[in-house]
N, C-alpha and C. Protein backbone atom coordinates (compact mmCIF):
# COMPACT_ATOMS: atom_id res chain seq x y z
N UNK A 1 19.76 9.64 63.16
CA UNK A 1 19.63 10.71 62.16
C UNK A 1 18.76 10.27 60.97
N UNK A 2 18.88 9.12 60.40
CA UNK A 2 18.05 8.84 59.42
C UNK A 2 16.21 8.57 60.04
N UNK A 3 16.15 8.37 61.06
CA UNK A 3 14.94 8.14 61.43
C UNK A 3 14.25 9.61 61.77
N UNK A 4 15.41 10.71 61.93
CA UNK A 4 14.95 11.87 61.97
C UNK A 4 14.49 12.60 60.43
N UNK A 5 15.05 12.31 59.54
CA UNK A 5 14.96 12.71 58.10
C UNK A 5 13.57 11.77 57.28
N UNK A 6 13.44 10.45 58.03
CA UNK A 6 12.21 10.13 57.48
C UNK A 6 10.56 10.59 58.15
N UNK A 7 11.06 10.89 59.38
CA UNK A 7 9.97 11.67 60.03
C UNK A 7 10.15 13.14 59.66
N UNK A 8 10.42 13.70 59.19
CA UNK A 8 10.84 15.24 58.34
C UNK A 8 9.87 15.05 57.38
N UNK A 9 10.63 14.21 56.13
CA UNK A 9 9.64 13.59 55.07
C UNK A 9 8.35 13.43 55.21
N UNK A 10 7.90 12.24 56.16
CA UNK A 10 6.33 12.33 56.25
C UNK A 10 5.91 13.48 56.69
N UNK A 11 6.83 14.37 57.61
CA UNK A 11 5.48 15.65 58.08
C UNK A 11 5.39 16.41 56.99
N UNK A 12 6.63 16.70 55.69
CA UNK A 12 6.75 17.16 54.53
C UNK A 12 5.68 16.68 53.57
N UNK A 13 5.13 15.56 53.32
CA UNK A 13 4.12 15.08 52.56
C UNK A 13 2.81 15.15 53.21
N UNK A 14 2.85 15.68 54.55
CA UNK A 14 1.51 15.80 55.46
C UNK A 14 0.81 16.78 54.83
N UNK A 15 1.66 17.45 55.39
CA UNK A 15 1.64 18.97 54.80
C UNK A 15 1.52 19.25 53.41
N UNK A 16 1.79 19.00 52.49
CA UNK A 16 1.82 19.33 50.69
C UNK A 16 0.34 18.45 50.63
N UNK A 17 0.09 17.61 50.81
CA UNK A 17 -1.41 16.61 50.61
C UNK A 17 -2.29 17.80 51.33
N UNK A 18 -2.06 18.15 52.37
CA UNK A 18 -3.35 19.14 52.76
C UNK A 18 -3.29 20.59 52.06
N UNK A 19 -2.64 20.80 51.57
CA UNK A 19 -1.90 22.23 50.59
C UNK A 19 -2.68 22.06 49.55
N UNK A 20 -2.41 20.48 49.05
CA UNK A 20 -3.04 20.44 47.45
C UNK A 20 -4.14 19.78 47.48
N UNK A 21 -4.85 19.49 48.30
CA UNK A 21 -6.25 19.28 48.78
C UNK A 21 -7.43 20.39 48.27
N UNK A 22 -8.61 19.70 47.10
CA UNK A 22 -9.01 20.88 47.07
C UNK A 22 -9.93 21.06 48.39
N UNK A 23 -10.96 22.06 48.45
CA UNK A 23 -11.50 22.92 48.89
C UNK A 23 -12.86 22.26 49.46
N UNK A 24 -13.10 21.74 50.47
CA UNK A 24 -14.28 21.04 50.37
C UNK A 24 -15.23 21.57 50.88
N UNK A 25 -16.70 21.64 49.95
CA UNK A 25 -17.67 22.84 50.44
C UNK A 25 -18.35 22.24 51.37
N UNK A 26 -18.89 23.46 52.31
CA UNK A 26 -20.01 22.99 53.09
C UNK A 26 -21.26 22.80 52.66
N UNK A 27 -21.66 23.22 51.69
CA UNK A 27 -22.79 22.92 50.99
C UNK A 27 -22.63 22.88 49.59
N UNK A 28 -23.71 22.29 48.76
CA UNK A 28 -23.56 21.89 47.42
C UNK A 28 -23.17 22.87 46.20
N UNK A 29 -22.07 22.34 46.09
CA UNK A 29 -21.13 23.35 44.67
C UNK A 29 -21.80 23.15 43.93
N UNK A 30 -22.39 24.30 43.10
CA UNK A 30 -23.08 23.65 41.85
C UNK A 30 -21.65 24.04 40.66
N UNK A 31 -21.74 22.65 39.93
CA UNK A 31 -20.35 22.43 39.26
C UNK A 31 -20.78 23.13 37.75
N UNK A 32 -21.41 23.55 37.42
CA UNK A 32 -21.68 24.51 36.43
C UNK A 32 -22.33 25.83 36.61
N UNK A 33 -21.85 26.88 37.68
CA UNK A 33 -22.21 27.90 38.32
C UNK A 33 -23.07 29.04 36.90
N UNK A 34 -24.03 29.22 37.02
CA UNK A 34 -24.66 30.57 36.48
C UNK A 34 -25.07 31.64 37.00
N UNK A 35 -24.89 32.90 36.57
CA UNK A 35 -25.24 33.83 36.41
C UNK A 35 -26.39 34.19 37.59
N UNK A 36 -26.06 34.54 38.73
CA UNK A 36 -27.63 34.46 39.37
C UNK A 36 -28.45 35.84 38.44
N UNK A 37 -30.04 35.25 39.26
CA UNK A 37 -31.35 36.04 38.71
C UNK A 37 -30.74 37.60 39.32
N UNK A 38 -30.72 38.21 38.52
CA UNK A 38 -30.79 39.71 39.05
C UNK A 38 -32.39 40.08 39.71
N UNK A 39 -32.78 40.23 40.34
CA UNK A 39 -34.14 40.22 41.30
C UNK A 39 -33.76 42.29 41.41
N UNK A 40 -34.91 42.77 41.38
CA UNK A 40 -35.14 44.11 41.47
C UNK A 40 -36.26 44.08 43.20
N UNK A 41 -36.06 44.75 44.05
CA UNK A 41 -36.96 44.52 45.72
C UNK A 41 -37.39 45.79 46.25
N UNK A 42 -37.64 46.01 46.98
CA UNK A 42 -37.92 47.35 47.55
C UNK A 42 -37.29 46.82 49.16
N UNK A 43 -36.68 47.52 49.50
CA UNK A 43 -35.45 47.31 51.08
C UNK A 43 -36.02 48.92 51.42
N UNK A 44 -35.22 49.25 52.68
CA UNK A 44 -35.22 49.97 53.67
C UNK A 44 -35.31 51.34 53.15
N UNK A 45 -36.28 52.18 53.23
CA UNK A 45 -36.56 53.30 52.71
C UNK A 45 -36.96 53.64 51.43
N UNK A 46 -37.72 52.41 51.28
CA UNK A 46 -38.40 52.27 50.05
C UNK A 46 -37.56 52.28 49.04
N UNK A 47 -36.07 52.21 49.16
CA UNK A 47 -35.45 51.80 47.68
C UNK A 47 -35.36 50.72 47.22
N UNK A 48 -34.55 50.78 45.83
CA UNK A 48 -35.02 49.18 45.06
C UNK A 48 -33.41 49.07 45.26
N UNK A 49 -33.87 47.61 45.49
CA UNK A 49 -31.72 47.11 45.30
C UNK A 49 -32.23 45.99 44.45
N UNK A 50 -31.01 45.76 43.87
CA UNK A 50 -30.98 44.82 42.21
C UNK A 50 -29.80 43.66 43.33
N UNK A 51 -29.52 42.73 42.96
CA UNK A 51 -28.70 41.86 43.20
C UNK A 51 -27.16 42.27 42.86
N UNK A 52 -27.59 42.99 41.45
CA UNK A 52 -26.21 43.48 40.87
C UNK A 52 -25.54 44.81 41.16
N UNK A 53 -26.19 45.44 42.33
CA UNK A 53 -25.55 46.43 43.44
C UNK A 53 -24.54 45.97 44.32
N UNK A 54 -24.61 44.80 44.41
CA UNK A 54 -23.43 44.11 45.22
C UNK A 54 -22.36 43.15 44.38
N UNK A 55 -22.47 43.50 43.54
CA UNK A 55 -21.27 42.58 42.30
C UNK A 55 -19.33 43.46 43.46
N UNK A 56 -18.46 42.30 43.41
CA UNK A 56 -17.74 42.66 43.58
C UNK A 56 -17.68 41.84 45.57
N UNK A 57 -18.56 41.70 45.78
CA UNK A 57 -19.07 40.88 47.28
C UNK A 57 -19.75 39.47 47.40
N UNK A 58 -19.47 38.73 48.00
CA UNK A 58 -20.36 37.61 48.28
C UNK A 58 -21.64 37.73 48.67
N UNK A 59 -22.68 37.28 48.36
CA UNK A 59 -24.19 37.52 48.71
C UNK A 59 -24.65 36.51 49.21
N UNK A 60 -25.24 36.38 50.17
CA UNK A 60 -25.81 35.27 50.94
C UNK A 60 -27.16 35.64 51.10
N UNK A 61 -28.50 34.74 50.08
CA UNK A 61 -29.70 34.86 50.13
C UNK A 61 -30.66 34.06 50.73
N UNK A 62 -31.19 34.25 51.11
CA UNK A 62 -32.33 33.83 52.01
C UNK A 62 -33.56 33.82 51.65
N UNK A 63 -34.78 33.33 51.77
CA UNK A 63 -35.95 33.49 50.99
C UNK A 63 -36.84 32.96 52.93
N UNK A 64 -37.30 33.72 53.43
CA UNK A 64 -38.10 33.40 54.19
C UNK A 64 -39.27 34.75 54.99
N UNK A 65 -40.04 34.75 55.89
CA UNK A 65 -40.87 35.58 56.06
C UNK A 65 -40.66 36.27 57.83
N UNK A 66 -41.10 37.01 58.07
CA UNK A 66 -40.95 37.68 59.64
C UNK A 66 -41.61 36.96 60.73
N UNK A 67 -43.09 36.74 60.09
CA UNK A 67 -44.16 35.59 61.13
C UNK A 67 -43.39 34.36 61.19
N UNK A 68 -42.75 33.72 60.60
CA UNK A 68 -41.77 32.62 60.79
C UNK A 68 -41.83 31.98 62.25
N UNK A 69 -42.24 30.78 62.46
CA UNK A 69 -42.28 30.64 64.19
C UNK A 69 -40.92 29.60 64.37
N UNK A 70 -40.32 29.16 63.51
CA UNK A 70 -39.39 28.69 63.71
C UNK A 70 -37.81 28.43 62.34
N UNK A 71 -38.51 28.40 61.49
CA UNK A 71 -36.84 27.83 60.53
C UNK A 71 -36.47 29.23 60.19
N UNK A 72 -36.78 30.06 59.95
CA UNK A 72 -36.48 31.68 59.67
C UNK A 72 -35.74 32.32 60.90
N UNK A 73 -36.06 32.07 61.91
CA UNK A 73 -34.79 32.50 63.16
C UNK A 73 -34.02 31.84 63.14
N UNK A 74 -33.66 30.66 62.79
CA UNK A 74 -32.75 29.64 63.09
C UNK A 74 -31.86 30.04 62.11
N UNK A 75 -32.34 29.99 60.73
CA UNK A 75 -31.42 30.15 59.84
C UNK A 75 -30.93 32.12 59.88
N UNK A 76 -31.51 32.81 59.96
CA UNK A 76 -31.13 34.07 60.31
C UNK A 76 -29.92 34.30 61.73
N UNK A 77 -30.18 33.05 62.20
CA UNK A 77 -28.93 33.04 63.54
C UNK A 77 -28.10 32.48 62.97
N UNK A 78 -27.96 31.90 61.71
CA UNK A 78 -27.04 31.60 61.08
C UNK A 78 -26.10 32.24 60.10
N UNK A 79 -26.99 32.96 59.93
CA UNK A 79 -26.86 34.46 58.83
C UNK A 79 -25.56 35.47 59.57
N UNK A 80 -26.46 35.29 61.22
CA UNK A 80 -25.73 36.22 62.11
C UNK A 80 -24.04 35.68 62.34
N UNK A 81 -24.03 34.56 62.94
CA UNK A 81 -23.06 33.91 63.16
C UNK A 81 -22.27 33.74 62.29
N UNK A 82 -22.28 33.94 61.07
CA UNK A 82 -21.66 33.89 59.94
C UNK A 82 -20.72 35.26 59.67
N UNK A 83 -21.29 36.29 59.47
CA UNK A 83 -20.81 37.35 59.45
C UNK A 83 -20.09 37.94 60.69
N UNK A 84 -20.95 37.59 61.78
CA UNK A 84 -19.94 37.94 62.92
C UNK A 84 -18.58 36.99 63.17
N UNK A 85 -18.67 35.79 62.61
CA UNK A 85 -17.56 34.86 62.55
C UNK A 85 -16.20 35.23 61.37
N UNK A 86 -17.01 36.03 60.46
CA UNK A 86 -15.53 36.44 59.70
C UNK A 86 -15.39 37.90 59.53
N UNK A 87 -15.65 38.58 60.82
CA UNK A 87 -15.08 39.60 61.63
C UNK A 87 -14.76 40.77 60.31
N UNK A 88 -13.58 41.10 60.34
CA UNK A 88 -13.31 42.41 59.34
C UNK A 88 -13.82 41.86 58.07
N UNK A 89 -13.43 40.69 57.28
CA UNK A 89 -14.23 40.45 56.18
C UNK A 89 -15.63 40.07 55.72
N UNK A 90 -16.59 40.49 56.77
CA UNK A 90 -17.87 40.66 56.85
C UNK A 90 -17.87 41.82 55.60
N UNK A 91 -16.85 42.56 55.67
CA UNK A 91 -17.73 43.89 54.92
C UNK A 91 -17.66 43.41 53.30
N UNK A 92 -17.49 42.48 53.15
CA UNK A 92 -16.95 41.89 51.71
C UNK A 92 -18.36 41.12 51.57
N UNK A 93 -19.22 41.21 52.41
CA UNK A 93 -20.27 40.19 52.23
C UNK A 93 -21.66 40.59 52.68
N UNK A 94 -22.75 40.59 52.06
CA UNK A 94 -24.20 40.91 52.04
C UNK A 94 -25.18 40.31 52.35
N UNK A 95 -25.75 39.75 52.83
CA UNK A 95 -26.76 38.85 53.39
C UNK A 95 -27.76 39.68 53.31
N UNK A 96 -28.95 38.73 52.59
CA UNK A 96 -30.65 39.24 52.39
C UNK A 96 -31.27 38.15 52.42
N UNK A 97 -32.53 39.13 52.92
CA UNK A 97 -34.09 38.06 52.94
C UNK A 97 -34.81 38.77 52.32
N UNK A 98 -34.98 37.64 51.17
CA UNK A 98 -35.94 37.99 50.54
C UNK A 98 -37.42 37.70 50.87
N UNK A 99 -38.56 38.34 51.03
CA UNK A 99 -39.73 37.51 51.93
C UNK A 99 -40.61 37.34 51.00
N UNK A 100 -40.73 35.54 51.49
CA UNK A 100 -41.98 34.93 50.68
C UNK A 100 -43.91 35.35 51.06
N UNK A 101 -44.02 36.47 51.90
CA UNK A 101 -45.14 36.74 52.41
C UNK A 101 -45.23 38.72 52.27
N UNK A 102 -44.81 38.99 51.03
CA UNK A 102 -44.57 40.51 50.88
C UNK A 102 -46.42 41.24 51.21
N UNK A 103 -47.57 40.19 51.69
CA UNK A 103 -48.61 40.78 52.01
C UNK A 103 -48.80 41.84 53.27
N UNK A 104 -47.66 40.71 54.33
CA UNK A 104 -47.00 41.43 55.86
C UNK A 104 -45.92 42.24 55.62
N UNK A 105 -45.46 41.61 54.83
CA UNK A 105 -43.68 41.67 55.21
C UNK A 105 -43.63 43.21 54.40
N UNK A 106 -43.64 44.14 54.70
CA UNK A 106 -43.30 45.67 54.13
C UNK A 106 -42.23 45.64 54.43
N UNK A 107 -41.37 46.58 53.58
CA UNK A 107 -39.65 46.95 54.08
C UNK A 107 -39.53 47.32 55.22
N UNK A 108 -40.26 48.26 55.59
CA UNK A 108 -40.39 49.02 57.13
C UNK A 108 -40.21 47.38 58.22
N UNK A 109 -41.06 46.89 57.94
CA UNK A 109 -41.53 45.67 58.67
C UNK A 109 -40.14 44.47 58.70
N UNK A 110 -39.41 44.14 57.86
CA UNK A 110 -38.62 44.03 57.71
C UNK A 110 -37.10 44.32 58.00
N UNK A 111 -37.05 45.28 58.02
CA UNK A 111 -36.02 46.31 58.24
C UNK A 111 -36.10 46.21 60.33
N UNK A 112 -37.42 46.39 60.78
CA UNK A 112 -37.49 46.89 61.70
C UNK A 112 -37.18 45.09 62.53
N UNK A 113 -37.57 44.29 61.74
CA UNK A 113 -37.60 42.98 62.39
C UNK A 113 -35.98 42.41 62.35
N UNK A 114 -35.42 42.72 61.33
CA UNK A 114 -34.23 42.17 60.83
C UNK A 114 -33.15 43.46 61.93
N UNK A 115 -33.47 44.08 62.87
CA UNK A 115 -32.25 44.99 63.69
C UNK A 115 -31.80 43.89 64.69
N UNK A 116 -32.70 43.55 64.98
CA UNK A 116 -32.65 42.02 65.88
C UNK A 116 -31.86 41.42 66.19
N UNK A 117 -30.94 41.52 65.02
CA UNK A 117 -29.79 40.31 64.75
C UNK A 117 -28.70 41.04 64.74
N UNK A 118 -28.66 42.39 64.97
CA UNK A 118 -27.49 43.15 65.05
C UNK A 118 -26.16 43.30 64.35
N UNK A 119 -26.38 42.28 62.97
CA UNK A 119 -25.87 42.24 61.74
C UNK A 119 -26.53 42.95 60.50
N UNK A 120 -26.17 43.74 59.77
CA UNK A 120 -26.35 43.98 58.43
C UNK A 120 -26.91 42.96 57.56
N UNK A 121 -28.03 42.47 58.01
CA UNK A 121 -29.25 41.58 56.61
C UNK A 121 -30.11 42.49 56.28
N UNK A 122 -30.29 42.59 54.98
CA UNK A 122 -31.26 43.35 54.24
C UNK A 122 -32.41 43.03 53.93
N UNK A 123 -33.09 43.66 54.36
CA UNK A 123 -34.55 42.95 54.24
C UNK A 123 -35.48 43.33 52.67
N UNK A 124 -35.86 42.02 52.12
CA UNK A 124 -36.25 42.99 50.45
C UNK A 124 -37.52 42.34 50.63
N UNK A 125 -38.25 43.04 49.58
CA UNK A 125 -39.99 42.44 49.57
C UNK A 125 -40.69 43.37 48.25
N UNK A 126 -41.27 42.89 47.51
CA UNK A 126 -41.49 42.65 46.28
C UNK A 126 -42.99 42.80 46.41
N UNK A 127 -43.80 42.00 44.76
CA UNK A 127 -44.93 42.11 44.51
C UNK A 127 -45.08 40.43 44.51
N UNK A 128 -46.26 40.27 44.77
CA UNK A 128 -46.24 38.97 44.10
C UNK A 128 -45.55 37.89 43.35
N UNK A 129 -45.90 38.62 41.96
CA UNK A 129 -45.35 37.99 40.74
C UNK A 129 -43.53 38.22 40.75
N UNK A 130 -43.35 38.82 41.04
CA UNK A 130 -41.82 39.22 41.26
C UNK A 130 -41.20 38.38 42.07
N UNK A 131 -41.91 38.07 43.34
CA UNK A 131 -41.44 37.07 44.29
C UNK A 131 -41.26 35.53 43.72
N UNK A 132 -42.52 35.32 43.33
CA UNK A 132 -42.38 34.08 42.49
C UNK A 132 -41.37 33.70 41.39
N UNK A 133 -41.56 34.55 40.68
CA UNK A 133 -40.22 35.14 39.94
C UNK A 133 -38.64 34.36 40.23
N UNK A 134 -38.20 35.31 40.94
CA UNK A 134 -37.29 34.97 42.04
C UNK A 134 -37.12 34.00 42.34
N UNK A 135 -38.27 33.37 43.07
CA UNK A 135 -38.22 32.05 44.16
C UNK A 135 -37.55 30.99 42.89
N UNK A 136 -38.44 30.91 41.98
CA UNK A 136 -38.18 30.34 40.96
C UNK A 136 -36.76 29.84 40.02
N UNK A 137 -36.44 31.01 39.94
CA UNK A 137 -34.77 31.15 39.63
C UNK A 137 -34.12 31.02 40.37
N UNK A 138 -33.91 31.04 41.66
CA UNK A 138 -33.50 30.39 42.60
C UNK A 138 -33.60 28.45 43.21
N UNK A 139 -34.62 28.26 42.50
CA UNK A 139 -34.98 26.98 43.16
C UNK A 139 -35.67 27.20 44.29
N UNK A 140 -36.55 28.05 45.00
CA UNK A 140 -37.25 27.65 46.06
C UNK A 140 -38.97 28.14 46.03
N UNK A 141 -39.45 27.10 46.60
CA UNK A 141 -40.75 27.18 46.36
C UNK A 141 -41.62 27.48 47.44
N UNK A 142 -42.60 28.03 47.57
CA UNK A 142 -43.32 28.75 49.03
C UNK A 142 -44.61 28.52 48.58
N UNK A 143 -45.90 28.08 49.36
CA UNK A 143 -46.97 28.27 49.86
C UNK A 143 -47.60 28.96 50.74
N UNK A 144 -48.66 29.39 50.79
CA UNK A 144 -49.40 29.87 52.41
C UNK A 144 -50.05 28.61 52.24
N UNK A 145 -49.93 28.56 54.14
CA UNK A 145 -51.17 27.38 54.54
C UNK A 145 -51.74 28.10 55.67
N UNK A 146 -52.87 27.83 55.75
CA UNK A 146 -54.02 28.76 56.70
C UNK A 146 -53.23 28.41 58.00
N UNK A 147 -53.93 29.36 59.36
CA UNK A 147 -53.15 29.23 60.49
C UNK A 147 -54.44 29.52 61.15
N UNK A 148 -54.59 29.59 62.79
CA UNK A 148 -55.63 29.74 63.44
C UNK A 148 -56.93 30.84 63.19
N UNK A 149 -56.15 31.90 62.25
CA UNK A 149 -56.96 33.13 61.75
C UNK A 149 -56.98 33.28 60.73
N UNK A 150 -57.56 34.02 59.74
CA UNK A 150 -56.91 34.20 58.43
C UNK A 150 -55.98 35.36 58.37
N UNK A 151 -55.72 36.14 59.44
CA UNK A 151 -54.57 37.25 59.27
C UNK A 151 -53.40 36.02 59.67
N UNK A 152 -53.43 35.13 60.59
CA UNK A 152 -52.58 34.59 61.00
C UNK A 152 -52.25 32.97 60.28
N UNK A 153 -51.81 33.34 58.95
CA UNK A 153 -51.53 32.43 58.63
C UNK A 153 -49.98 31.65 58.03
N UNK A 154 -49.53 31.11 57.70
CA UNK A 154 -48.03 30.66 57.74
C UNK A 154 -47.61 30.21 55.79
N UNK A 155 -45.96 30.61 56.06
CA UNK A 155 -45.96 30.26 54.73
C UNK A 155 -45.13 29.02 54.81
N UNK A 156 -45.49 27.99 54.40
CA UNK A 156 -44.31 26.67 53.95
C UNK A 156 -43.46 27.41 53.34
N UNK A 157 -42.15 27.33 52.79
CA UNK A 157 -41.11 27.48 52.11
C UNK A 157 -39.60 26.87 52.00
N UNK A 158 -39.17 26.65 51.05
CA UNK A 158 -37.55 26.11 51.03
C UNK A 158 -36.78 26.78 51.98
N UNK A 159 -36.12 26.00 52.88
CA UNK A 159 -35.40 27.17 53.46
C UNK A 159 -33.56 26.91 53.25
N UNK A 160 -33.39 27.35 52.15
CA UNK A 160 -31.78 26.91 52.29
C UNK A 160 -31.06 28.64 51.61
N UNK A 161 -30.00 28.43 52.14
CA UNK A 161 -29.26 29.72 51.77
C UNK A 161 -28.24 29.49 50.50
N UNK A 162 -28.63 30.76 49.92
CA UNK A 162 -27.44 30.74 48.39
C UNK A 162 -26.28 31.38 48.39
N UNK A 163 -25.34 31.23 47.90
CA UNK A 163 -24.31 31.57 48.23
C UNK A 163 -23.93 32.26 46.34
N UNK A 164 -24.30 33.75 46.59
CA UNK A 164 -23.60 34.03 44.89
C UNK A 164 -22.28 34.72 45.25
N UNK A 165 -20.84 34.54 44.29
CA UNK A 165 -19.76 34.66 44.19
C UNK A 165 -19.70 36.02 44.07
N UNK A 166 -18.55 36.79 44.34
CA UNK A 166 -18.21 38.15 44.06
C UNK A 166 -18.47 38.29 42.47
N UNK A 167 -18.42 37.81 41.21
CA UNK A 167 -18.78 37.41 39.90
C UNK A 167 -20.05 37.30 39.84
N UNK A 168 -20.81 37.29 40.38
CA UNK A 168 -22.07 37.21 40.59
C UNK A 168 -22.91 36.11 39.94
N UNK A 169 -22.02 34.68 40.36
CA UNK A 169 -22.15 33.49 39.47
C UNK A 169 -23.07 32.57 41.40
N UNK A 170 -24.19 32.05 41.23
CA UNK A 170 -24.57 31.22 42.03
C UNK A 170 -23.87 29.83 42.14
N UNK A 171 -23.05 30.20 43.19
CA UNK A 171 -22.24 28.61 43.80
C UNK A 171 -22.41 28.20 44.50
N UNK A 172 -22.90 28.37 45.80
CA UNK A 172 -23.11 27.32 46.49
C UNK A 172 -24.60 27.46 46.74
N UNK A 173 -25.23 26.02 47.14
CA UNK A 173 -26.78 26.34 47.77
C UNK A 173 -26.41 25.40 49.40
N UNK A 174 -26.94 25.71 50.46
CA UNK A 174 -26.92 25.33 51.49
C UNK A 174 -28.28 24.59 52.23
N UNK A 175 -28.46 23.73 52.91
CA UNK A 175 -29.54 23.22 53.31
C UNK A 175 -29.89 23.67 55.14
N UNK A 176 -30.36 23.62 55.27
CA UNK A 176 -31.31 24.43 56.66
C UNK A 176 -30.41 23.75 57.64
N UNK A 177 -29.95 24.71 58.18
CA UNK A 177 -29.28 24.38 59.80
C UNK A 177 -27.46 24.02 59.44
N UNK A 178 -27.03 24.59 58.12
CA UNK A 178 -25.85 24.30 57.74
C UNK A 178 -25.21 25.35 58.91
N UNK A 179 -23.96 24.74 59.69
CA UNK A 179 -23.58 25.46 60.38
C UNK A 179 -22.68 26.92 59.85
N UNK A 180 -22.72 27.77 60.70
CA UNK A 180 -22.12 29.47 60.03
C UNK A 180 -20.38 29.03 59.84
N UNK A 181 -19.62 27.49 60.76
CA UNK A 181 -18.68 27.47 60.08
C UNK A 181 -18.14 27.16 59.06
N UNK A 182 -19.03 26.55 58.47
CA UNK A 182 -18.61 26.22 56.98
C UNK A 182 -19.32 26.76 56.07
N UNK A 183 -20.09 27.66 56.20
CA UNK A 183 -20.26 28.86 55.41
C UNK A 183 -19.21 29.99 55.18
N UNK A 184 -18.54 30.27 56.08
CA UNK A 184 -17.26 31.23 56.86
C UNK A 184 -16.27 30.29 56.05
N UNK A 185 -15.69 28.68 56.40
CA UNK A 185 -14.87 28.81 55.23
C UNK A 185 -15.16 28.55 53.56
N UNK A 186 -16.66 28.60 53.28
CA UNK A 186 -16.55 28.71 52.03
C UNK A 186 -15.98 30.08 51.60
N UNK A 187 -17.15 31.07 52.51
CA UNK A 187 -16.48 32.68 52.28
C UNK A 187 -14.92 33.03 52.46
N UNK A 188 -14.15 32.19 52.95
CA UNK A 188 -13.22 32.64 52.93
C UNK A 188 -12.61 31.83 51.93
N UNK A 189 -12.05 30.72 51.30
CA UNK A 189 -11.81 30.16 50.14
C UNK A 189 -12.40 30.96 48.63
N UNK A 190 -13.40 31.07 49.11
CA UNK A 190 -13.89 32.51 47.85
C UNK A 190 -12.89 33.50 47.82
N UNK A 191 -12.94 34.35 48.93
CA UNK A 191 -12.63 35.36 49.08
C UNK A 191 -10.89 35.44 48.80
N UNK A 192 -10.22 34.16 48.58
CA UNK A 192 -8.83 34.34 49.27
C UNK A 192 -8.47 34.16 47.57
C-alpha cells in the first residue's frame, strides 16, 4: 500500500509540472508584442481589407508571390494544413498573402491562384510603395532578380509567417517550413 501511494504521488506531480508548464512556442515569441501595421490591400473583388477587419481572430500573414517556383507552395501547404488541422476553430482564424510582385499578382490573379488550396487564404496586393510599406513593418524584405525573360522574372523574399493575436498585437514570427503542428498549437493556446 505505501508503494501504491508513492506511485500516486509521482503520477500527481507528473501531471501538475506539465499543467504548470508554460506554453512553448513553435516559433519566436516576440516578448514585447506590438501593435501590428494595419496594411490597407485590394483582395477579391477589388475590395480593400485593412488588417483591422479581422480584430477579434488570429491572422496568419504571409508575404510571398503566385510565380513562386518553390517556397510559396510549400509554405501555403502549410497555411493549408494548418487550418484544416484545427477543424471547427479554423473559423476563428484568417490567413493572407500578401504579394511581394503586385506587377502580376492582381487580386483576380490571386484569388484565382489561392482556390488551389481549398482553404480560405486571402489573397491581397497593393501598390508598390504600400507593399514596401508593409514588408517593412513586418520585417520582411523582397527583391526581383531577373529570370530567363524579362516577363519571367522571380522575386527573392523573406519567407516566414506572422502570427497576429485576436488583440491585434504581432506574436509570433515563424521561419519557412515551420510545421502546421505547432502553429495549430500556438493557435490553440491563443485561442483557449
Amino acid at each position: 500500500l505505501p508503494l501504491f501511494g508513492l506511485i500516486l504521488g509521482l503520477a500527481a506531480v507528473l501531471l501538475l509540472s506539465n499543467w504548470l508548464k508554460p506554453h512553448a512556442f513553435g516559433g519566436t515569441l516576440l516578448q514585447s508584442p506590438q501593435q501590428a501595421y494595419d496594411f490597407a490591400f485590394k483582395g477579391p473583388e477589388n475590395r480593400t481589407y485593412r488588417l483591422s477587419d479581422f480584430q477579434g481572430k488570429v491572422v496568419l500573414i504571409f508575404f510571398g508571390y503566385t510565380y513562386c517556383p518553390d517556397v510559396c507552395p510549400i509554405t501555403l501547404d502549410v497555411l493549408q494544413d494548418t487550418l484544416v488541422g484545427l477543424g471547427p476553430d479554423s473559423q476563428q482564424v484568417q490567413a493572407i498573402m500578401i504579394t511581394v510582385d503586385p506587377a502580376r499578382d492582381t487580386p483576380e490573379r490571386l484569388a484565382d491562384y489561392l482556390t488551389r488550396y481549398g482553404v480560405p487564404i486571402l489573397g491581397l496586393s497593393g501598390g508598390e510603395e504600400d507593399t514596401i510599406q508593409a514588408a517593412v513593418a513586418y520585417g520582411v524584405s523582397f527583391q526581383r532578380r531577373e529570370g530567363p525573360t524579362p516577363e519571367q522574372y522571380f522575386m527573392d523574399h523573406t519567407a516566414t509567417i506572422m502570427l497576429v493575436d485576436p488583440d491585434g498585437y504581432l506574436r509570433v514570427v515563424y521561419p519557412y517550413a515551420t510545421r502546421a503542428e505547432a502553429i495549430i498549437a500556438d493557435i490553440d493556446y491563443i485561442l483557449s
